[in-house]
PDB file of N, CA and C in Angstrom:
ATOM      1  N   UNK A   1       0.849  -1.172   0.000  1.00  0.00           N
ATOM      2  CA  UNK A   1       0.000   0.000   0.000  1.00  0.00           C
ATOM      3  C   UNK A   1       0.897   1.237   0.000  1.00  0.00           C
ATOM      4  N   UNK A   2       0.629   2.260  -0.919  1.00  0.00           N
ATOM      5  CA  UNK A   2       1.591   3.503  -1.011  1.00  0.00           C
ATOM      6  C   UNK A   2       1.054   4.388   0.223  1.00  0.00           C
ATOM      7  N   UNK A   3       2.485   4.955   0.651  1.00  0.00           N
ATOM      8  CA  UNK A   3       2.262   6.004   1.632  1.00  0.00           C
ATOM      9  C   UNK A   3       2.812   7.784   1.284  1.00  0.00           C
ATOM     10  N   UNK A   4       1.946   8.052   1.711  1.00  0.00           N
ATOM     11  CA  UNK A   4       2.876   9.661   1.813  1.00  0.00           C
ATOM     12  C   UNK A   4       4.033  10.441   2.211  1.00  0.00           C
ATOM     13  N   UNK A   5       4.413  11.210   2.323  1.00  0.00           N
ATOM     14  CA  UNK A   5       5.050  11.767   3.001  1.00  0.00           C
ATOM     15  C   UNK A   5       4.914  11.644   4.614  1.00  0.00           C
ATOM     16  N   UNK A   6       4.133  11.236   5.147  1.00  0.00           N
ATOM     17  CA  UNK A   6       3.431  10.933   6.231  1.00  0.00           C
ATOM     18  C   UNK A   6       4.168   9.892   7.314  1.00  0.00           C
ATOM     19  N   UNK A   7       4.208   8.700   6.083  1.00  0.00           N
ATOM     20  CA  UNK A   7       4.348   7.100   6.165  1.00  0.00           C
ATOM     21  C   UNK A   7       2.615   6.822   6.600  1.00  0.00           C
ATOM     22  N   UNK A   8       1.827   6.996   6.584  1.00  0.00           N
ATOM     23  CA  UNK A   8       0.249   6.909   6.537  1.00  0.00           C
ATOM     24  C   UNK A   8       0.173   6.443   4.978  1.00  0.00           C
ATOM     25  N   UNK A   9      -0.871   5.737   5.014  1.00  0.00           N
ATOM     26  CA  UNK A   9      -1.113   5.119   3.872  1.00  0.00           C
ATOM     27  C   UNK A   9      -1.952   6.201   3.195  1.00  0.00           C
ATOM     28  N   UNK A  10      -1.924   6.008   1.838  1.00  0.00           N
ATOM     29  CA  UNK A  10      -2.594   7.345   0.987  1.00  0.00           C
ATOM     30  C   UNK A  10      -4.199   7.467   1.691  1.00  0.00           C
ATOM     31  N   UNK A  11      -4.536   5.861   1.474  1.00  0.00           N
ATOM     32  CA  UNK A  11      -5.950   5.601   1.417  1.00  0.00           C
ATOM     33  C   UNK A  11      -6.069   6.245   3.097  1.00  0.00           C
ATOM     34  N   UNK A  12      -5.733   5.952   3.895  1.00  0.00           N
ATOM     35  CA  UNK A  12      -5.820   6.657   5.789  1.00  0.00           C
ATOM     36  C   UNK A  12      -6.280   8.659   5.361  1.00  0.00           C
ATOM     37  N   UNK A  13      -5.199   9.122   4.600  1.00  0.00           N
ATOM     38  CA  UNK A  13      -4.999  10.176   4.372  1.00  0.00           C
ATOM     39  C   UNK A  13      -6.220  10.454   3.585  1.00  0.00           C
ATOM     40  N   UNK A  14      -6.426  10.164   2.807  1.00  0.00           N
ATOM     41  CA  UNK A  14      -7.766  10.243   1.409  1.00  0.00           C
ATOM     42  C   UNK A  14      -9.243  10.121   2.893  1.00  0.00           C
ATOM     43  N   UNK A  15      -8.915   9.489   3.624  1.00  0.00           N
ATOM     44  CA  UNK A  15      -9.937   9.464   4.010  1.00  0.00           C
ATOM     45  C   UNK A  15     -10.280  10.417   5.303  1.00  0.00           C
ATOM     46  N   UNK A  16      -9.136  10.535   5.606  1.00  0.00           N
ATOM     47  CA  UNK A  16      -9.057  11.958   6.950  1.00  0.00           C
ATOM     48  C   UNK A  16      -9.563  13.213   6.336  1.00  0.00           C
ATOM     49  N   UNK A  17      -8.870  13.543   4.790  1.00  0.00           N
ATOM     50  CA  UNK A  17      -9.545  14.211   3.987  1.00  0.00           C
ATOM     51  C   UNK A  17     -11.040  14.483   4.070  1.00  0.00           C
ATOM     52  N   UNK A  18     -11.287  13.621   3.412  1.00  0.00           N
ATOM     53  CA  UNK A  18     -12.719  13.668   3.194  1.00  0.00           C
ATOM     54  C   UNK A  18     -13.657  13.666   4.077  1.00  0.00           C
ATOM     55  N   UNK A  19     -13.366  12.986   5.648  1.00  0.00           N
ATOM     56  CA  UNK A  19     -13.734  13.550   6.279  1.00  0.00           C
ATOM     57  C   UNK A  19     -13.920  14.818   6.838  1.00  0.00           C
ATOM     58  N   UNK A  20     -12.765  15.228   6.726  1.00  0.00           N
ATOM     59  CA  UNK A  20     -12.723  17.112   7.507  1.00  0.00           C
ATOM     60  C   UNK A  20     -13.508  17.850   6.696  1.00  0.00           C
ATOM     61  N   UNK A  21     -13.347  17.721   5.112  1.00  0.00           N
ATOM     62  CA  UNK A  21     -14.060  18.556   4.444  1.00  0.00           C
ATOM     63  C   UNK A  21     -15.698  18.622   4.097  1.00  0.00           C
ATOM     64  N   UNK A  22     -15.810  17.019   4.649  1.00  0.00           N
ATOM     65  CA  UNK A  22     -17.482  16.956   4.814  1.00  0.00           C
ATOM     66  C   UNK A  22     -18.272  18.076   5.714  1.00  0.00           C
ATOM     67  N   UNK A  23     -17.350  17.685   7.061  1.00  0.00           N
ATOM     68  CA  UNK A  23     -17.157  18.170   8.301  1.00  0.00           C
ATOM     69  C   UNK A  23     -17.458  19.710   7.896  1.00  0.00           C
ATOM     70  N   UNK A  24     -16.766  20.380   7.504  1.00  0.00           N
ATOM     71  CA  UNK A  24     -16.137  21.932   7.475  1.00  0.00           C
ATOM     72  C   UNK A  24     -17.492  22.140   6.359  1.00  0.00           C
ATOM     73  N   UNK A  25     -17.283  21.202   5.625  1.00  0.00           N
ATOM     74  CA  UNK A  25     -18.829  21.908   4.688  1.00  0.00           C
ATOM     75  C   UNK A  25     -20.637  22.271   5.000  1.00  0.00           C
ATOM     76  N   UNK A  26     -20.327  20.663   6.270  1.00  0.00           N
ATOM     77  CA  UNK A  26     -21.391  20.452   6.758  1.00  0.00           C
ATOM     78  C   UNK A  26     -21.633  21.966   8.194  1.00  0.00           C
ATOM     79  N   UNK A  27     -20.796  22.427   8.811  1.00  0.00           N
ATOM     80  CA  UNK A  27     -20.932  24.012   8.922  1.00  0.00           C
ATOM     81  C   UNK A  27     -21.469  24.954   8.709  1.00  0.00           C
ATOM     82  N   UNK A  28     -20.306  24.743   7.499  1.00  0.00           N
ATOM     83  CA  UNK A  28     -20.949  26.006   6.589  1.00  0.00           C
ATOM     84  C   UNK A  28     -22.033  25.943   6.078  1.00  0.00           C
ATOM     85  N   UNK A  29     -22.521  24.839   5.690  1.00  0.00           N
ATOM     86  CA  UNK A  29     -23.982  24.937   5.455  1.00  0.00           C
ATOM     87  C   UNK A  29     -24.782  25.133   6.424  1.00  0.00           C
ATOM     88  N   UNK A  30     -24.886  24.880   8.032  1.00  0.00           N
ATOM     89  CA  UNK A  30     -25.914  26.174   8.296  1.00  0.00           C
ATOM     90  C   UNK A  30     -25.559  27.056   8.142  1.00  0.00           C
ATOM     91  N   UNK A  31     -24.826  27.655   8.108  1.00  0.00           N
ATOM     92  CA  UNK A  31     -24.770  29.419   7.403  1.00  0.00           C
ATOM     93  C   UNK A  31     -25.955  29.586   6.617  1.00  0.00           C
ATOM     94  N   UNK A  32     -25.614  28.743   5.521  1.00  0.00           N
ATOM     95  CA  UNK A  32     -26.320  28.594   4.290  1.00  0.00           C
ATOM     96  C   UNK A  32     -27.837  28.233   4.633  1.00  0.00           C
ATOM     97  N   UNK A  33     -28.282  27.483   5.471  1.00  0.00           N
ATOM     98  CA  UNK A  33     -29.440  27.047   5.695  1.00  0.00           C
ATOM     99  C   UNK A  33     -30.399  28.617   6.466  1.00  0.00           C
ATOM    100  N   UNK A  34     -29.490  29.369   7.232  1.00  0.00           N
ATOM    101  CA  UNK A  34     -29.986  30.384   7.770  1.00  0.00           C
ATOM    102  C   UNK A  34     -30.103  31.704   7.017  1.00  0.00           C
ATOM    103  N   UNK A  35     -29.400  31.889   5.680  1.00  0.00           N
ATOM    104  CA  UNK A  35     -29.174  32.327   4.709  1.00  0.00           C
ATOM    105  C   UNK A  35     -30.711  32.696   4.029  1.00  0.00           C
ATOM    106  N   UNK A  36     -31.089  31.403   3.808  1.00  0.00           N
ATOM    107  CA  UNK A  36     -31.902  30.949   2.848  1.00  0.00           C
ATOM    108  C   UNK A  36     -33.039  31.069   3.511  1.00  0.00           C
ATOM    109  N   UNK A  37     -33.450  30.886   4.796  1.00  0.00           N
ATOM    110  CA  UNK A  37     -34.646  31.297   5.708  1.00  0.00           C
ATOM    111  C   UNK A  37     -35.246  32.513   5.870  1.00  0.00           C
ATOM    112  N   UNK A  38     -33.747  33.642   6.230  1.00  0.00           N
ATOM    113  CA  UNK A  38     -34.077  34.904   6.217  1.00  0.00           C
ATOM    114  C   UNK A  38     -34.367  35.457   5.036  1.00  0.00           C
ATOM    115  N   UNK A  39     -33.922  34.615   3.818  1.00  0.00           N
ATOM    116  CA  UNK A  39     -34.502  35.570   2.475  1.00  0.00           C
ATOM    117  C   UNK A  39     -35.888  34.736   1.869  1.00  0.00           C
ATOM    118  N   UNK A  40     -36.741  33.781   2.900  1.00  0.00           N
ATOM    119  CA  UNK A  40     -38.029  33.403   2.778  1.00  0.00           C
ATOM    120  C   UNK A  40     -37.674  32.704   1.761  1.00  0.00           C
ATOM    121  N   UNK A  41     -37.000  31.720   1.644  1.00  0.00           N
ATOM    122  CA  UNK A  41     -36.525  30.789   0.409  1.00  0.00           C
ATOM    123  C   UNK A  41     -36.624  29.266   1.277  1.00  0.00           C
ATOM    124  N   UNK A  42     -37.756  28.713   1.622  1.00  0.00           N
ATOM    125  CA  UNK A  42     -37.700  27.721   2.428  1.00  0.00           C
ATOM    126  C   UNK A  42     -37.381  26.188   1.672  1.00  0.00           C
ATOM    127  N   UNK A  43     -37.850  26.002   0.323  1.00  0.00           N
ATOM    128  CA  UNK A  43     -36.946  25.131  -0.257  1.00  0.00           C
ATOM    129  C   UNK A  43     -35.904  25.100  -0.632  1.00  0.00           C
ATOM    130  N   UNK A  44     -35.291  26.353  -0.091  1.00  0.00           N
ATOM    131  CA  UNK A  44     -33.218  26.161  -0.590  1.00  0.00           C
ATOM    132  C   UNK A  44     -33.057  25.743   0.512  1.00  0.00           C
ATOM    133  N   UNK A  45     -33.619  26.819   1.770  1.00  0.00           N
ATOM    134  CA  UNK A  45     -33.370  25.836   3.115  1.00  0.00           C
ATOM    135  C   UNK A  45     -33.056  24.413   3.529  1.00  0.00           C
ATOM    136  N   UNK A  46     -34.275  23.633   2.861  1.00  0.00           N
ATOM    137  CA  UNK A  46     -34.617  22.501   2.556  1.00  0.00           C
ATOM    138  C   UNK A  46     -33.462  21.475   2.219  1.00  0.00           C
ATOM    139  N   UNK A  47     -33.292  22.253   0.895  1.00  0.00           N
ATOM    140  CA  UNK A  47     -32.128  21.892   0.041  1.00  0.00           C
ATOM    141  C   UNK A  47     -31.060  21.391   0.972  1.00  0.00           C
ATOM    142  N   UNK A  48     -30.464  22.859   1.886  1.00  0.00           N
ATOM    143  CA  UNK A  48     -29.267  22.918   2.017  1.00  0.00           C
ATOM    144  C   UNK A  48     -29.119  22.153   3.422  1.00  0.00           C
ATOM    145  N   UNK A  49     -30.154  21.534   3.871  1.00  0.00           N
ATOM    146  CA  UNK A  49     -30.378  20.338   4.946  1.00  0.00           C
ATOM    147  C   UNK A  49     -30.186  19.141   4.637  1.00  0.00           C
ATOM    148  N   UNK A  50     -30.769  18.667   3.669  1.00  0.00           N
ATOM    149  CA  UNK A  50     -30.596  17.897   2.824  1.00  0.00           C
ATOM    150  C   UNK A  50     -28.816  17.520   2.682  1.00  0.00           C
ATOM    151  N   UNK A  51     -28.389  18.635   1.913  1.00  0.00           N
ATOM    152  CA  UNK A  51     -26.588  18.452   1.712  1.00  0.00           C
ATOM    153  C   UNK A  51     -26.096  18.304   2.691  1.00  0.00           C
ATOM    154  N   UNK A  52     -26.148  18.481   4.004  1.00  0.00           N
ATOM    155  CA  UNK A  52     -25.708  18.877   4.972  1.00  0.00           C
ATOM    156  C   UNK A  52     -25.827  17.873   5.848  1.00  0.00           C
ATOM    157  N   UNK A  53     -26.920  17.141   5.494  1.00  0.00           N
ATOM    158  CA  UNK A  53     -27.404  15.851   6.138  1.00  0.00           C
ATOM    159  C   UNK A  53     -26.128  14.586   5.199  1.00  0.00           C
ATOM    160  N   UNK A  54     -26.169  14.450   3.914  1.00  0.00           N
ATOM    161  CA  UNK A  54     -25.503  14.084   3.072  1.00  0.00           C
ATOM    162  C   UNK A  54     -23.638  13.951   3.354  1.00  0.00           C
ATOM    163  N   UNK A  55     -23.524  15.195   3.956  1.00  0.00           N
ATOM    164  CA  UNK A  55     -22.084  15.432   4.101  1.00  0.00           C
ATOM    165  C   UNK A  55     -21.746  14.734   5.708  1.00  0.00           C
ATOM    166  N   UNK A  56     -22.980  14.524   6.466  1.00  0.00           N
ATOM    167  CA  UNK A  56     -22.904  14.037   7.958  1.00  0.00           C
ATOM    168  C   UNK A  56     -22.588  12.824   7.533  1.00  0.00           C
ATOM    169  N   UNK A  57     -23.456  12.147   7.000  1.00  0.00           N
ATOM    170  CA  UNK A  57     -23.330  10.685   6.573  1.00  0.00           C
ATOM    171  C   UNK A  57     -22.168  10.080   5.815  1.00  0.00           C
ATOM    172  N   UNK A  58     -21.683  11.316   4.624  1.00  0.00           N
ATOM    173  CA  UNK A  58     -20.588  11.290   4.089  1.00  0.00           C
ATOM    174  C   UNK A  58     -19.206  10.853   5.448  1.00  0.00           C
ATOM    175  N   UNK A  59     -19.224  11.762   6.349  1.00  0.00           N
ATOM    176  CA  UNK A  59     -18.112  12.098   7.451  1.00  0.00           C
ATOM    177  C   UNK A  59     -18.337  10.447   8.286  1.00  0.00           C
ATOM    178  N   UNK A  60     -19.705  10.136   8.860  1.00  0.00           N
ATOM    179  CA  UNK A  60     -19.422   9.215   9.794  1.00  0.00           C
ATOM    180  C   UNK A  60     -19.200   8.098   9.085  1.00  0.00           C
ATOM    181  N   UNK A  61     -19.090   7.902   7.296  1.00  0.00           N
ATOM    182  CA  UNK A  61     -18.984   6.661   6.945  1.00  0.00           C
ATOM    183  C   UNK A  61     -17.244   6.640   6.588  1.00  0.00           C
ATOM    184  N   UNK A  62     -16.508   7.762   7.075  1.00  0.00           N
ATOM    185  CA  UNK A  62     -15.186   7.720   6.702  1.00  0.00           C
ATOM    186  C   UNK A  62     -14.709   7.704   8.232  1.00  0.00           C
ATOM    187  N   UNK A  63     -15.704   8.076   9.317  1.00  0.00           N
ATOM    188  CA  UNK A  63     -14.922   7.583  10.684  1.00  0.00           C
ATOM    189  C   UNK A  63     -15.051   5.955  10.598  1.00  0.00           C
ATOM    190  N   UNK A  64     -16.128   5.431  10.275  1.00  0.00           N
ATOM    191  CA  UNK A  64     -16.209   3.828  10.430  1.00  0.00           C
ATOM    192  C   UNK A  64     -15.081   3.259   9.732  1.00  0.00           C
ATOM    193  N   UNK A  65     -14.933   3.841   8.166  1.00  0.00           N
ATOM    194  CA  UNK A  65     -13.872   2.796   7.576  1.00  0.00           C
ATOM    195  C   UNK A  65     -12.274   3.328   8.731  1.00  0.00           C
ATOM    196  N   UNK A  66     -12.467   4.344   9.277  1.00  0.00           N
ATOM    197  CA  UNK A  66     -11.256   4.700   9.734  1.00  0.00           C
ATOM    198  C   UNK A  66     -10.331   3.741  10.762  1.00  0.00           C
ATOM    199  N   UNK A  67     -12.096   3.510  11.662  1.00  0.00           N
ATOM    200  CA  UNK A  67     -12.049   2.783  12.989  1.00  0.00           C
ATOM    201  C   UNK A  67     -11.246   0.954  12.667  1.00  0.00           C
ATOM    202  N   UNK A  68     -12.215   0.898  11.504  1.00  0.00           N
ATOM    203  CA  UNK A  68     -11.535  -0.371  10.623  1.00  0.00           C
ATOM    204  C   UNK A  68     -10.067  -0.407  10.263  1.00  0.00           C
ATOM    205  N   UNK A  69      -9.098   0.332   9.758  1.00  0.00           N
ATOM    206  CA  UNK A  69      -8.006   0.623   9.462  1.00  0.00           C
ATOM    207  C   UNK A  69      -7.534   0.716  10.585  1.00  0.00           C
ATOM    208  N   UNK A  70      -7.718   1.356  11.817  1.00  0.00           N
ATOM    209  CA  UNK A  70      -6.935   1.960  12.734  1.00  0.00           C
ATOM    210  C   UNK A  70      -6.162   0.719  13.630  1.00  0.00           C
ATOM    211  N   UNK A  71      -5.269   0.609  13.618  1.00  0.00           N
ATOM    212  CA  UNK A  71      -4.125  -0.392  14.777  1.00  0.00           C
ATOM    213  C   UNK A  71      -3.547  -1.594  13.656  1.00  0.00           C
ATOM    214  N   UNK A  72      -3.918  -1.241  12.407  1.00  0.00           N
ATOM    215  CA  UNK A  72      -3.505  -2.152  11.387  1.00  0.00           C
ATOM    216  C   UNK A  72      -2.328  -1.458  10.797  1.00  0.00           C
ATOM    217  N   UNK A  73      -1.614  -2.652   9.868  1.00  0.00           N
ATOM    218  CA  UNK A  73      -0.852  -2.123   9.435  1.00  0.00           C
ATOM    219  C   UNK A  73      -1.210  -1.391   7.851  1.00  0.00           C
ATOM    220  N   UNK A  74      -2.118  -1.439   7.932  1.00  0.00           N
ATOM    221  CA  UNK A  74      -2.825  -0.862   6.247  1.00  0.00           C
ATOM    222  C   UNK A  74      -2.763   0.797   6.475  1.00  0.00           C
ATOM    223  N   UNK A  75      -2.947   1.210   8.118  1.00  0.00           N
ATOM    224  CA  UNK A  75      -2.816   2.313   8.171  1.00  0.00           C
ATOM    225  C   UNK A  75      -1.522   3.056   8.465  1.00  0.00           C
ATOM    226  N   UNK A  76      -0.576   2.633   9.189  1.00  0.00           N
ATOM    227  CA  UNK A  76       0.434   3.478   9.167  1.00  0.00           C
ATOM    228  C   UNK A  76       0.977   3.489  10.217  1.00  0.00           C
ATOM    229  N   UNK A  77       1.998   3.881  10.607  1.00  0.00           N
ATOM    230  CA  UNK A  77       2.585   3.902  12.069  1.00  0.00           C
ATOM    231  C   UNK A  77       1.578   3.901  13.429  1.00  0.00           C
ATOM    232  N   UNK A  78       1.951   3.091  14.146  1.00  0.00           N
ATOM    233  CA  UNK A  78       1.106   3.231  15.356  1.00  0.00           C
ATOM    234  C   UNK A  78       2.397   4.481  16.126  1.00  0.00           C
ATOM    235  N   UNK A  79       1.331   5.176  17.681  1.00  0.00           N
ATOM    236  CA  UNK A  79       2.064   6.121  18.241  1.00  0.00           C
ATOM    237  C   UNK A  79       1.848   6.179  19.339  1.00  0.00           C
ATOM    238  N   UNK A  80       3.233   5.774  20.058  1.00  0.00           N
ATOM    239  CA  UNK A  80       2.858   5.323  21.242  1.00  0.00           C
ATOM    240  C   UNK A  80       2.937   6.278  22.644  1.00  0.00           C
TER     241      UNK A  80
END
């Protein structure tokens, strides 16, 4: 399995990724959800619950594969 600069395996990294940025999006979208309320736009609201819900599910399905990887050697140095 290729590693990074890290010594973490790409795939560990790809997936810390994608978590944070679910994470950080899923945020910002209430912004966005409160955005869209105050300008009486209740199906963007909608919408942007929806994504936001999407990006939650996105995040906890990259903590599970994480939890899976984690103390293996697929993931990368353990730290003791």
């Amino acid at each position: 399995m290729a590693t990074g600069e890290t010594g973490f395996s790409d795939v560990v990294y790809d997936l810390i990724s994608v978590q944070y940025h679910s994470l950080k999006a899923g945020h910002d979208y209430g912004q966005y959800v409160r955005d869209a309320e105050n300008a009486d736009q209740q199906e963007i609201a909608d919408f942007f619950r929806e994504v936001m819900e999407q990006d939650a599910q996105r995040a906890a399905r990259c903590h599970r594969y994480l939890a899976r990887l984690s103390g293996t050697e697929k993931a990368g140095p353990a730290v003791d």
